[in-house]
C-alpha atoms as a PDB file:
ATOM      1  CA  UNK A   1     -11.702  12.047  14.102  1.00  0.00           C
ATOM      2  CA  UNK A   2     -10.927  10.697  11.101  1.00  0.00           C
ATOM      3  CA  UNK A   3     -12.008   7.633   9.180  1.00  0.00           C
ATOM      4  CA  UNK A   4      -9.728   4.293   9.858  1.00  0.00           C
ATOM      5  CA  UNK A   5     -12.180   2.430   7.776  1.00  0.00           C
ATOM      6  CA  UNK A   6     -13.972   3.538   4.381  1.00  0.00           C
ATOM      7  CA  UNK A   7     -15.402   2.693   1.243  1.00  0.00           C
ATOM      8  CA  UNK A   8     -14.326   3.455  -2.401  1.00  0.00           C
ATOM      9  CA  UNK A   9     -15.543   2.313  -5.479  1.00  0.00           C
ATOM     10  CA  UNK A  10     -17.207  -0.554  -3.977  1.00  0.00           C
ATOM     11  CA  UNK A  11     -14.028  -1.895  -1.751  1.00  0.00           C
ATOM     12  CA  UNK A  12     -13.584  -1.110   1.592  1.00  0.00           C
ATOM     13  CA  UNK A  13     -10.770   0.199   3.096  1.00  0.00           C
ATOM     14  CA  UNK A  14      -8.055   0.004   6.375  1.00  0.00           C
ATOM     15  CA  UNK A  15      -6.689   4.003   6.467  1.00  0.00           C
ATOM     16  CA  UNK A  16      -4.453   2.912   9.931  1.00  0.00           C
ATOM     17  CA  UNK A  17      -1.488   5.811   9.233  1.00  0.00           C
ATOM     18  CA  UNK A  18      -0.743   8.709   7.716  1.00  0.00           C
ATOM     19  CA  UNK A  19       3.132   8.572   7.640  1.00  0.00           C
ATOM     20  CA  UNK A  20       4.645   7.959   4.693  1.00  0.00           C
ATOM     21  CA  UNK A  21       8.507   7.941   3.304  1.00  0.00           C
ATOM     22  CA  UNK A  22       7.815   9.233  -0.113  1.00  0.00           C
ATOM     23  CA  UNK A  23       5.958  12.518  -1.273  1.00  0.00           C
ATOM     24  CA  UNK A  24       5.145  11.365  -4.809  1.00  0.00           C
ATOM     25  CA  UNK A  25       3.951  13.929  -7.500  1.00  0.00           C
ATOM     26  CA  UNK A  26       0.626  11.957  -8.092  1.00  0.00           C
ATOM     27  CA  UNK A  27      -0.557  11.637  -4.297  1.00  0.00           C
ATOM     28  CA  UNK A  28      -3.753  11.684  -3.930  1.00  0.00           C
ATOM     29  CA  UNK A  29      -3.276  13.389  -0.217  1.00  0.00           C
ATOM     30  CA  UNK A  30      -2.718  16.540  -1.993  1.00  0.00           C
ATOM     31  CA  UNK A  31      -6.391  16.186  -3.401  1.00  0.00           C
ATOM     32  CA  UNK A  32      -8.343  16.916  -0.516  1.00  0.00           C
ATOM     33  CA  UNK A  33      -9.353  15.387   3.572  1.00  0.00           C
ATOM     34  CA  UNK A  34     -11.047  12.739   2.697  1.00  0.00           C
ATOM     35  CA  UNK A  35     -12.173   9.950  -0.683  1.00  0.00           C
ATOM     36  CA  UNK A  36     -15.536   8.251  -0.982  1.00  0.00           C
ATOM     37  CA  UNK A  37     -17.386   7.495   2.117  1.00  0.00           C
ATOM     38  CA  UNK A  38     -14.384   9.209   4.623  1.00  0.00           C
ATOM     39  CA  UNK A  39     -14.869  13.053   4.747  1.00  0.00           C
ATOM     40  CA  UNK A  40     -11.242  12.457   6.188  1.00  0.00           C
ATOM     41  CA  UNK A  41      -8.775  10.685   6.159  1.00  0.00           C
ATOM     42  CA  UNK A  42      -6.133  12.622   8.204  1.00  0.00           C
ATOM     43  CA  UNK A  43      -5.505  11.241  11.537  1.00  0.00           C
ATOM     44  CA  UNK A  44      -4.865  14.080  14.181  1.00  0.00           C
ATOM     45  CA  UNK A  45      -2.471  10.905  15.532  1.00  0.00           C
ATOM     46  CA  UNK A  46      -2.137   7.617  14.340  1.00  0.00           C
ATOM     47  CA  UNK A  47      -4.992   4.869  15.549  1.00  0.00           C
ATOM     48  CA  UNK A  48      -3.535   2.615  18.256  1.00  0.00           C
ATOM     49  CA  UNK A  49      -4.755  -1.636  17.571  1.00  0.00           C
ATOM     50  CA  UNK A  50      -7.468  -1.441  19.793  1.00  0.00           C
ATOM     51  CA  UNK A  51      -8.930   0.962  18.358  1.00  0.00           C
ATOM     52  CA  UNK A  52      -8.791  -0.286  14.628  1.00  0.00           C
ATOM     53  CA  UNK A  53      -9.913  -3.968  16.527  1.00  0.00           C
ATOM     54  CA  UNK A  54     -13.028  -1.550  17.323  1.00  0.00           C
ATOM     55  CA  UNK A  55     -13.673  -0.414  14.077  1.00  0.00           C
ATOM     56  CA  UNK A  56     -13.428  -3.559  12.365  1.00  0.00           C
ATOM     57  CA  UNK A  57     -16.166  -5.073  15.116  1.00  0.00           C
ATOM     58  CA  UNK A  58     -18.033  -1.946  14.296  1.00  0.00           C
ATOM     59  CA  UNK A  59     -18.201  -2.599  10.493  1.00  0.00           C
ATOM     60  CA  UNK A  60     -20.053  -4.545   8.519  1.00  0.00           C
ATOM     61  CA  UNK A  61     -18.104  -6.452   5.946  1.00  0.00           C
ATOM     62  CA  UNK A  62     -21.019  -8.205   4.542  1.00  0.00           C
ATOM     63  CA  UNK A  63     -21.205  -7.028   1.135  1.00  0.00           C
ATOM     64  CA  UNK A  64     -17.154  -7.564   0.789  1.00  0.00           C
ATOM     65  CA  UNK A  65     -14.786 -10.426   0.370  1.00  0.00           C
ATOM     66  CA  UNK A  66     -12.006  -8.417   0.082  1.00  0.00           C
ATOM     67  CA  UNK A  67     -10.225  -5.519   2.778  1.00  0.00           C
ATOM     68  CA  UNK A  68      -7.707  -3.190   1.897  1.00  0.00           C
ATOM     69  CA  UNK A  69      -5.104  -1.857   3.602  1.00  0.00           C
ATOM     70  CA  UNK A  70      -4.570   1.397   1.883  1.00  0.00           C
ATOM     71  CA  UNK A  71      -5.253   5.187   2.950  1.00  0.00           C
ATOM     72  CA  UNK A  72      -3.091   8.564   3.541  1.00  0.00           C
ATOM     73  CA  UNK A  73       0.112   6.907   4.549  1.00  0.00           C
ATOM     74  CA  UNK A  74       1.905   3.664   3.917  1.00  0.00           C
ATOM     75  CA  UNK A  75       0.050   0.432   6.017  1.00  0.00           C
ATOM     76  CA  UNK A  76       4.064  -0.433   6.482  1.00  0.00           C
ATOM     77  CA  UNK A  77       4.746   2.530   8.486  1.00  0.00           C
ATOM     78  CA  UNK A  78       2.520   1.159  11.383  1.00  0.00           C
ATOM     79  CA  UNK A  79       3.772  -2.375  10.772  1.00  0.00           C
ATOM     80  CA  UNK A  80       2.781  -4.215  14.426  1.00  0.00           C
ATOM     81  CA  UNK A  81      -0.983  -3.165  13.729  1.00  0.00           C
ATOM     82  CA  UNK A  82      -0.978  -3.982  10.015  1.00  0.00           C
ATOM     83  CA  UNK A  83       0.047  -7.718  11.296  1.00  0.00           C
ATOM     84  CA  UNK A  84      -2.344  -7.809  14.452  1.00  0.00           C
ATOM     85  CA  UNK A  85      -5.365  -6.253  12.401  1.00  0.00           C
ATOM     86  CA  UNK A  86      -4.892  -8.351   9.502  1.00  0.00           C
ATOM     87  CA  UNK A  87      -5.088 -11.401  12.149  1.00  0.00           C
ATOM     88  CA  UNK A  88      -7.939  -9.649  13.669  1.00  0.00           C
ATOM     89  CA  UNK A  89      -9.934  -9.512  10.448  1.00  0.00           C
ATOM     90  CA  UNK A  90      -8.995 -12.934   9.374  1.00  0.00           C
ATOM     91  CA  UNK A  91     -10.111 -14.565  12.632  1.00  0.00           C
ATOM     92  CA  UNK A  92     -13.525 -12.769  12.920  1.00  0.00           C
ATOM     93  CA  UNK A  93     -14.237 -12.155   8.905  1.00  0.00           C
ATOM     94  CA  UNK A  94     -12.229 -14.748   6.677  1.00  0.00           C
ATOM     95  CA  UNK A  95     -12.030 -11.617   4.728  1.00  0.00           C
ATOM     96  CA  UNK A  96      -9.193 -11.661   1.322  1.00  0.00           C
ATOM     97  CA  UNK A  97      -6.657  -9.139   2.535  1.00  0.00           C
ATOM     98  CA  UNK A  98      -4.726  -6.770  -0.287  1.00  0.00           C
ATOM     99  CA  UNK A  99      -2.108  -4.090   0.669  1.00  0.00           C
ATOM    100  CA  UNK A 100      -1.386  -1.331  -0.968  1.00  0.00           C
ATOM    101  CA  UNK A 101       1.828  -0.197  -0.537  1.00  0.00           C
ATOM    102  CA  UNK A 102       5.138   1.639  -2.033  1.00  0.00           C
ATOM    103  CA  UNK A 103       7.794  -1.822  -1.156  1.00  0.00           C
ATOM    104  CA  UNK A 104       9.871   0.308   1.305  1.00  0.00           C
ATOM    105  CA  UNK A 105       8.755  -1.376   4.468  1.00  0.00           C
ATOM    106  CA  UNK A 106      12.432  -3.161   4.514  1.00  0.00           C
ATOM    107  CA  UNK A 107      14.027   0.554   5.115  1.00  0.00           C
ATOM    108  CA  UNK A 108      10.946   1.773   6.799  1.00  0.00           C
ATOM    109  CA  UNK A 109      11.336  -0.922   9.458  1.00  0.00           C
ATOM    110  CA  UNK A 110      15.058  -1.852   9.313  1.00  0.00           C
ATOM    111  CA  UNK A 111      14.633  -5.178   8.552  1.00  0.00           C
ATOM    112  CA  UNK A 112      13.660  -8.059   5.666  1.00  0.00           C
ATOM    113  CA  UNK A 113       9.502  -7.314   6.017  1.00  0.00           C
ATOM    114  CA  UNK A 114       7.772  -9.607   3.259  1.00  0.00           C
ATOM    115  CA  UNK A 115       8.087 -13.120   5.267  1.00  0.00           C
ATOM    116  CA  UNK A 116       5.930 -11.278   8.593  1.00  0.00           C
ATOM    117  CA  UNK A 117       2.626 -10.857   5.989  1.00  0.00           C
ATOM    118  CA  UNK A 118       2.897 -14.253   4.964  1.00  0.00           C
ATOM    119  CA  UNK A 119      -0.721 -16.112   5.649  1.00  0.00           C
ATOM    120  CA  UNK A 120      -1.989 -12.810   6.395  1.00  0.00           C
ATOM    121  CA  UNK A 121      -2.031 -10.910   3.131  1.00  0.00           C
ATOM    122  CA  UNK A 122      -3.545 -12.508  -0.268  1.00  0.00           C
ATOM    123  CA  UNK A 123      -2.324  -9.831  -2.635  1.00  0.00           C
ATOM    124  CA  UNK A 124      -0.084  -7.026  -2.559  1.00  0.00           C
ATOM    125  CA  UNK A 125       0.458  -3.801  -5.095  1.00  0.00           C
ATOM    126  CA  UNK A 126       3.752  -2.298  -4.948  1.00  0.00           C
ATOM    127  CA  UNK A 127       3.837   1.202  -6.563  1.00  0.00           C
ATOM    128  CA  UNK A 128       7.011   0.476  -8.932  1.00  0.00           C
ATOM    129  CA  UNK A 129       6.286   4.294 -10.301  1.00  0.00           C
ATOM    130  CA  UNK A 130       9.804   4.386 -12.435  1.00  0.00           C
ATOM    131  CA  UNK A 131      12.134   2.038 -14.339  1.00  0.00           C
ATOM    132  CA  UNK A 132      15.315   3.001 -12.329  1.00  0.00           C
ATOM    133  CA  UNK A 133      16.328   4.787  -9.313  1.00  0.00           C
ATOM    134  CA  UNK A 134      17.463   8.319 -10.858  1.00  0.00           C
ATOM    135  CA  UNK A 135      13.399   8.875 -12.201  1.00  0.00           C
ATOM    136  CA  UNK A 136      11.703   6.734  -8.990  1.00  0.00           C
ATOM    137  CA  UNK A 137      13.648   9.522  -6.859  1.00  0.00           C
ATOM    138  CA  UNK A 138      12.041  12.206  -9.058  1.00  0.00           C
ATOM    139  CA  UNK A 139       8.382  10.488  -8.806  1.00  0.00           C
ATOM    140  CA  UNK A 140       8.353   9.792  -5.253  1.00  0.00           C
ATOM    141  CA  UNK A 141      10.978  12.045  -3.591  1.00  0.00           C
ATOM    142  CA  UNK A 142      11.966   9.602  -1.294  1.00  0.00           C
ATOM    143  CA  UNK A 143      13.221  10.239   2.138  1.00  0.00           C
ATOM    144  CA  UNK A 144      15.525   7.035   1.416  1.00  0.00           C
ATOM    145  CA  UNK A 145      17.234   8.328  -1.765  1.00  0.00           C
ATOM    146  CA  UNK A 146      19.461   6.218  -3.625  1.00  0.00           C
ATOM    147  CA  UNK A 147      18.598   3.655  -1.075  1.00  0.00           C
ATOM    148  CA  UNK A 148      14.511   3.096  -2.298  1.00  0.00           C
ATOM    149  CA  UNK A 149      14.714   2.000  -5.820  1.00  0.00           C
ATOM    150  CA  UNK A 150      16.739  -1.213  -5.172  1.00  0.00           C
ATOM    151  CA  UNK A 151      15.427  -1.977  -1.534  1.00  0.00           C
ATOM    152  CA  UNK A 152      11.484  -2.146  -3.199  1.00  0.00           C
ATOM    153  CA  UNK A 153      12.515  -4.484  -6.019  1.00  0.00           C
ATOM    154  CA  UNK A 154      14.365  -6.517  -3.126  1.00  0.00           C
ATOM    155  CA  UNK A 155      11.428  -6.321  -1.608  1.00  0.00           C
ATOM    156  CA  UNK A 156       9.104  -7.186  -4.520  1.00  0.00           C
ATOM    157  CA  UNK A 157      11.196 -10.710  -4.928  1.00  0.00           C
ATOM    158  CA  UNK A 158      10.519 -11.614  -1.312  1.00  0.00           C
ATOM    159  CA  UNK A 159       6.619 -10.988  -1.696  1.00  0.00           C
ATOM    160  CA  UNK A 160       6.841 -14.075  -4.150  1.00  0.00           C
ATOM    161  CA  UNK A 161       7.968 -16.016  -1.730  1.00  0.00           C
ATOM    162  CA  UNK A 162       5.016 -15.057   0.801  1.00  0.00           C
ATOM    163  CA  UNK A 163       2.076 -13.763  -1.248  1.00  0.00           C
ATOM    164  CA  UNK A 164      -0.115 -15.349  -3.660  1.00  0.00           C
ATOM    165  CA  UNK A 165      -0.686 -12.260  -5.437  1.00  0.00           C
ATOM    166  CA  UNK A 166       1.795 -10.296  -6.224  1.00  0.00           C
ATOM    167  CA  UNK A 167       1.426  -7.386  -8.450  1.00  0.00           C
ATOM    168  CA  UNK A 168       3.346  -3.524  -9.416  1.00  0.00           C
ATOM    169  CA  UNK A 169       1.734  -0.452 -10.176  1.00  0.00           C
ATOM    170  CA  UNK A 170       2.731   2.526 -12.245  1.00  0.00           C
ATOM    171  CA  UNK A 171       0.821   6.061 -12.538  1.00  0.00           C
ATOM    172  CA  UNK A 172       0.241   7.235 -15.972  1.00  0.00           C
ATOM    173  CA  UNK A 173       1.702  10.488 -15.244  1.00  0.00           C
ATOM    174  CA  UNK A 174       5.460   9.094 -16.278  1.00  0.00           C
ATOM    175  CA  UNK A 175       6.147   9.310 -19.747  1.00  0.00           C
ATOM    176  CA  UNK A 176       5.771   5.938 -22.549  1.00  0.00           C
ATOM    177  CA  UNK A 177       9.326   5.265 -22.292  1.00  0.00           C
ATOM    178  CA  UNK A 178       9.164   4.784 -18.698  1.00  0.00           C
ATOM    179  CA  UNK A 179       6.410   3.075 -18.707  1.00  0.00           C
ATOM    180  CA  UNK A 180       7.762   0.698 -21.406  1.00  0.00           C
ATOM    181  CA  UNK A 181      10.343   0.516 -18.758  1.00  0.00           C
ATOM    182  CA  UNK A 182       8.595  -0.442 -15.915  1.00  0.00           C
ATOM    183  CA  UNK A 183       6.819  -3.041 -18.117  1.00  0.00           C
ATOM    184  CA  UNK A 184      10.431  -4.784 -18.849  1.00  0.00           C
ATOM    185  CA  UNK A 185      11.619  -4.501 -15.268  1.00  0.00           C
ATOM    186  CA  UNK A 186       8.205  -6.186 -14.511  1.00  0.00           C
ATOM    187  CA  UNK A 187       8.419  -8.759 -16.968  1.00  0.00           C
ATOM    188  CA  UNK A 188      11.896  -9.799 -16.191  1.00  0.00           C
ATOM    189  CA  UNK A 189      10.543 -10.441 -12.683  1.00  0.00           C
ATOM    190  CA  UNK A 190       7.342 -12.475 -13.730  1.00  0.00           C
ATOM    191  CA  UNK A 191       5.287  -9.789 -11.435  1.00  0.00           C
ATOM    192  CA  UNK A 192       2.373  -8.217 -13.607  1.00  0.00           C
ATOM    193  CA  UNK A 193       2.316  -4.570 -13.821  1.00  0.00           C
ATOM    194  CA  UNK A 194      -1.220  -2.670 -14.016  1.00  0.00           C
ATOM    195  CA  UNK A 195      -0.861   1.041 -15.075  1.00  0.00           C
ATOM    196  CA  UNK A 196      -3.372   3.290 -13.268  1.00  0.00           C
ATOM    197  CA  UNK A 197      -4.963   6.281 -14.334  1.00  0.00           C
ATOM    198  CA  UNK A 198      -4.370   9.620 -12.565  1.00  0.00           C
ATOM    199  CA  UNK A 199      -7.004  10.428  -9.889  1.00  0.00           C
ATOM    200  CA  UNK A 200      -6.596  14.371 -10.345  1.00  0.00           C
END
């Protein structure tokens, strides 16, 4: 079975799907099963809400102030028990809640997603990953296409709205003119970009 909670680097972690819409170049699923305490992280199927409710009672949170919802899949994919675990852990922790995620959940879901996490996410870090849609489609191979690029910056602007924190990512295996890129798309937004170092 695998893990639907872990620890990394001194954060724990919510791993509640492995489906995902991209198949980026840098994913760290191609790596191995698991990452720090989880030997894995692949889900034979995805965890229904109870029993994610029954891991979080199970844990102990005590040395964190801070959950994230990040594993082998995007946390939007499984949208209803992203919302009702988030509630779950708010309710019985008062835990700071960040997502991790790549800013498609509008086309994942078929609908404007931002305003649902509102109250029940802190801080959220959407994987920008290129400066226009031509290289993000390269990066990420979307399933969406075309479609992706514009739909997470959409996205992006609603978090503001909802989310105290927002924030983009980039992987440092683009080149410095992308990145420089990223950093003006980012700017012209007033979202701050953090560039993260390959986990090969």
């Amino acid at each position: 079975m695998a893990d639907i909670i872990y620890t990394y680097a001194g954060s724990a972690y919510l791993n509640i799907t492995n489906k995902c819409p991209c198949a980026c170049i840098f994913c760290i699923r191609s790596n191995g099963d698991g990452l720090g305490s989880a030997e894995t992280l692949w889900h034979k199927k995805d965890p229904t809400i109870e029993e994610i409710k029954a891991e979080i009672d199970r844990f102990d949170f005590s040395e964190y102030d801070e959950v994230v919802f990040c594993g082998y899949g995007e946390p939007m994919q499984a949208l209803d028990n992203l919302i009702e675990s988030a509630k779950h852990l708010k309710e019985k922790h008062g835990l700071k809640i960040r997502l991790n995620s790549n800013g498609l959940g509008d086309l994942i879901n078929g609908k404007p997603t931002a305003h649902l996490l509102e109250g029940l996410i802190d801080s959220i870090s959407i994987s920008l990953n290129a400066p226009d849609s031509e290289s993000y489609q390269r990066v990420t191979r979307s399933k969406f296409g075309e479609e992706a690029f514009p739909s997470l910056l959409k996205f992006a602007e609603d978090c503001k709205k909802y989310i105290p924190n927002v924030k983009f990512t980039v992987v440092d295996v683009i080149s410095e003119e992308e990145i420089e890129g990223c950093k003006a798309i980012a700017d012209k937004m007033g979202i701050p970009l953090r560039i993260r170092k390959w986990i090969k």
